[in-house]
Protein backbone atom coordinates (compact mmCIF):
# COMPACT_ATOMS: atom_id res chain seq x y z
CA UNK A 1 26.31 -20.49 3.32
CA UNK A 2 26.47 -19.36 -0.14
CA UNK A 3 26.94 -15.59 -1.20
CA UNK A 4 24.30 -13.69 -3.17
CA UNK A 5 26.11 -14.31 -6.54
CA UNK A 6 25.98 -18.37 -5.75
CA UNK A 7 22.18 -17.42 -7.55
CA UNK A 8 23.08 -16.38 -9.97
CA UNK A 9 24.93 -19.49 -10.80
CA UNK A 10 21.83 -21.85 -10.40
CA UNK A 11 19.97 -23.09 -13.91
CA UNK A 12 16.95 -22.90 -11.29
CA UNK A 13 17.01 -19.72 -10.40
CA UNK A 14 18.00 -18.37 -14.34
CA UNK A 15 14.83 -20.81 -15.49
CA UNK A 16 12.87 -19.25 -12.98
CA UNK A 17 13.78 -15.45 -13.53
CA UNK A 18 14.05 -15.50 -17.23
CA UNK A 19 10.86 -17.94 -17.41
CA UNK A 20 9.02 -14.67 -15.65
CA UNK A 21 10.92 -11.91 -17.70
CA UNK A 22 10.40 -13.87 -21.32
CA UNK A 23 7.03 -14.15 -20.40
CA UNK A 24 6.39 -10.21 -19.52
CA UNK A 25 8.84 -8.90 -22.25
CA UNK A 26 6.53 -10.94 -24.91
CA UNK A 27 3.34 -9.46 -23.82
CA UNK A 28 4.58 -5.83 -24.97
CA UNK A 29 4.87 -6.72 -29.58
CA UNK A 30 1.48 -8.79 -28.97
CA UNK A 31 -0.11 -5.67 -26.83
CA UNK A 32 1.31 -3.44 -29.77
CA UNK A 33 0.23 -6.02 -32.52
CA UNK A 34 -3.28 -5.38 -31.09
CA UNK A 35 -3.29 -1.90 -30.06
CA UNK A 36 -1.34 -0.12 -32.70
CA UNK A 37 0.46 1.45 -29.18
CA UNK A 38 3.23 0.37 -26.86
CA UNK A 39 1.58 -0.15 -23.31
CA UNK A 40 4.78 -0.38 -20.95
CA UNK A 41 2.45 -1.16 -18.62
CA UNK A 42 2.19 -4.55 -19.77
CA UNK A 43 5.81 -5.30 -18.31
CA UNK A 44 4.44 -5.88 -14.68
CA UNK A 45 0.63 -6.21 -15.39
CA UNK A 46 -0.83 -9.64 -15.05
CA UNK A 47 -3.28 -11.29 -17.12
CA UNK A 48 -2.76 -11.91 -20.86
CA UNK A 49 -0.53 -13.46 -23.33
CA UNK A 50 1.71 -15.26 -22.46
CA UNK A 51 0.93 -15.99 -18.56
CA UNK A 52 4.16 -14.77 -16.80
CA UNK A 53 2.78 -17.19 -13.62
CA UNK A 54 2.69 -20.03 -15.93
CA UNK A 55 5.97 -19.67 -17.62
CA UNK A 56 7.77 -18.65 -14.09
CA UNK A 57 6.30 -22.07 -12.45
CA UNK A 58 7.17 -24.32 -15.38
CA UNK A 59 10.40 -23.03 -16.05
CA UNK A 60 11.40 -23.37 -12.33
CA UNK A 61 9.52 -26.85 -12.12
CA UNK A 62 11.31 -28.26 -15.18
CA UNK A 63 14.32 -27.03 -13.83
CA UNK A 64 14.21 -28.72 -10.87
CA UNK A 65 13.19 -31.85 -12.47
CA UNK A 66 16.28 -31.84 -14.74
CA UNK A 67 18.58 -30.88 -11.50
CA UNK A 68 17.09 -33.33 -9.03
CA UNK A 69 15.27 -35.59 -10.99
CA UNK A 70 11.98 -36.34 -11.99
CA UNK A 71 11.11 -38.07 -8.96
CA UNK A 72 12.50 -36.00 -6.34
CA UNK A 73 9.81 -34.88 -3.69
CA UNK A 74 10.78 -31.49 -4.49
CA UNK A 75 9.97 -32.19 -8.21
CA UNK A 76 6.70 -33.26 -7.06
CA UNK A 77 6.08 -30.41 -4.79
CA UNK A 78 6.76 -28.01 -7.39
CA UNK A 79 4.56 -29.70 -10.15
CA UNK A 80 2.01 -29.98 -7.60
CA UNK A 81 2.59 -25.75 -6.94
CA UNK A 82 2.62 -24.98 -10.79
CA UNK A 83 -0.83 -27.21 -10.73
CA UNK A 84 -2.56 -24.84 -8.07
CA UNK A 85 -1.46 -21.50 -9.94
CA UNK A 86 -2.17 -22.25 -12.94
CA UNK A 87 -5.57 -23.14 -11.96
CA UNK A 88 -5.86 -20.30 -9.71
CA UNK A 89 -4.94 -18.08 -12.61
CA UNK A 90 -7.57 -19.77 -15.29
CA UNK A 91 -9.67 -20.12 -12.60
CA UNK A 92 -10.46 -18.14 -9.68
CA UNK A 93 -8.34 -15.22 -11.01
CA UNK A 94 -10.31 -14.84 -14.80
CA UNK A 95 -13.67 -15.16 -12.96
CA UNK A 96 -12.62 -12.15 -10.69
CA UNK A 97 -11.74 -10.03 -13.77
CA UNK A 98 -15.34 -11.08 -15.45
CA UNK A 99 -16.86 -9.93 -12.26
CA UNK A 100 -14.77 -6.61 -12.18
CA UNK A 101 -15.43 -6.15 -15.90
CA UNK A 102 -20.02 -6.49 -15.06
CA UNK A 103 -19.39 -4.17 -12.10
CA UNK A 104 -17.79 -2.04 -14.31
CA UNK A 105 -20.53 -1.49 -16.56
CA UNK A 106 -22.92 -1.67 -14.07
CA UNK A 107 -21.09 1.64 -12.40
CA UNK A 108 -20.94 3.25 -15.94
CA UNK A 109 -24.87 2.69 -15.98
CA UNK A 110 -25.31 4.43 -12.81
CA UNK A 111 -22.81 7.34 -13.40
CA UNK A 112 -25.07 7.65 -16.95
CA UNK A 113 -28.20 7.50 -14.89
CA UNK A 114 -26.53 10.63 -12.57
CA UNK A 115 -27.27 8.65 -9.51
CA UNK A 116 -23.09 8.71 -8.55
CA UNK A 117 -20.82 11.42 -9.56
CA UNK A 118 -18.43 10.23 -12.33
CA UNK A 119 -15.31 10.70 -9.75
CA UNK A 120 -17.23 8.65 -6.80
CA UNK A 121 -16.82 5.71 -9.72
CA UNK A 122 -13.31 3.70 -9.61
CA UNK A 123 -12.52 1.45 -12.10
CA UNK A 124 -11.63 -2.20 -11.43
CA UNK A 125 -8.77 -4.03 -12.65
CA UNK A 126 -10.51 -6.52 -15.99
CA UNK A 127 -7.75 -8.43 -16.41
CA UNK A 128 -6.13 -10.50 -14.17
CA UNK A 129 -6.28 -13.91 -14.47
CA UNK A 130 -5.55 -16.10 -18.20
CA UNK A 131 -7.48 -18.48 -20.90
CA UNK A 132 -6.60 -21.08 -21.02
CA UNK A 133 -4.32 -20.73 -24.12
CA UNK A 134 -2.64 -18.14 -22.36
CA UNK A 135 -1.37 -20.24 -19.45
CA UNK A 136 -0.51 -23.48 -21.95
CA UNK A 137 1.91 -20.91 -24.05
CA UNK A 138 2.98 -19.66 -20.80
CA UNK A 139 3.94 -23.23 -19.86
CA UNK A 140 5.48 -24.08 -22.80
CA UNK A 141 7.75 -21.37 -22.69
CA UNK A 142 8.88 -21.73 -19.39
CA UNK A 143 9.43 -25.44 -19.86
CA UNK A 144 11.48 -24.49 -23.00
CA UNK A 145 13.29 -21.95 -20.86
CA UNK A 146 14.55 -24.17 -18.42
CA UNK A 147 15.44 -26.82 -21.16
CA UNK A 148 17.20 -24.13 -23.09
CA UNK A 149 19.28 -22.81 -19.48
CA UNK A 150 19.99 -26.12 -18.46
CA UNK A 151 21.49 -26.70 -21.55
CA UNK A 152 23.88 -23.77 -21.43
CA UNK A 153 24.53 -24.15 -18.00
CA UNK A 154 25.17 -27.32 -17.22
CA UNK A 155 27.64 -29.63 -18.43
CA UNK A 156 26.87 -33.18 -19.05
């Protein structure tokens, strides 16, 4: 058994951590780019651009496919996980925020209509899931992540 800094030496784990961190730290000029404002918020929020889940899975999935091989049954189990939540998040997950983002509005109506007090009323989260452009720039990154690590890290 390995110690914790044994981790630290794996081009999975890097691809996976920096796939994530890339991902989130990107999302803060294009929030500002649209905003006019730095939203720090936007360094652990999901939802928009790039999708963090997307670059996390490819990066790790890519990385295992250059460490095992592209037709280990671990390379296949990943690619078949990244599948899954990337559909889940342009999926499942943006239908959820278009349903909190009607409620919403639908809440605002009744608060205006003074049948619910304005601090009965709690906002729902809008954004949570991705468009699809968001989750393919999310995968590309990650993919170019773990390209980019296994080339540092690994000698050939």
């Amino acid at each position: 058994m390995g110690n914790l800094f044994d981790f630290f030496k794996s081009p999975i784990a890097i691809s996976a951590l920096l796939g994530w961190a890339l991902a989130q730290l990107i999302k803060l000029p294009i929030g500002f780019v649209r905003t006019k404002k730095w939203d720090w918020a936007l360094l652990i929020n999901a939802g928009g651009m790039p999708s963090s889940h997307s670059s996390l899975m490819s990066a790790v999935t890519t990385a295992i496919g250059l460490c095992l091989g592209w037709d280990s049954p671990l390379f296949i189990l990943a690619l078949s996980i990244t599948g899954i939540v990337i559909y889940d998040a342009t999926g499942v997950r943006r239908q959820a925020g278009f349903h909190a983002e009607r409620i919403n509005q639908i809440l605002r109506a009744i608060v205006v209509e003074h049948k619910m007090e304005e601090a009965e009323r709690v906002e729902l989260l809008e954004i949570i899931g991705h468009s699809p452009a968001e989750a393919a720039v999310g995968s590309l990154l990650g993919i170019l992540t773990a390209f980019t690590v296994w080339s540092l890290m690994v000698k050939v």
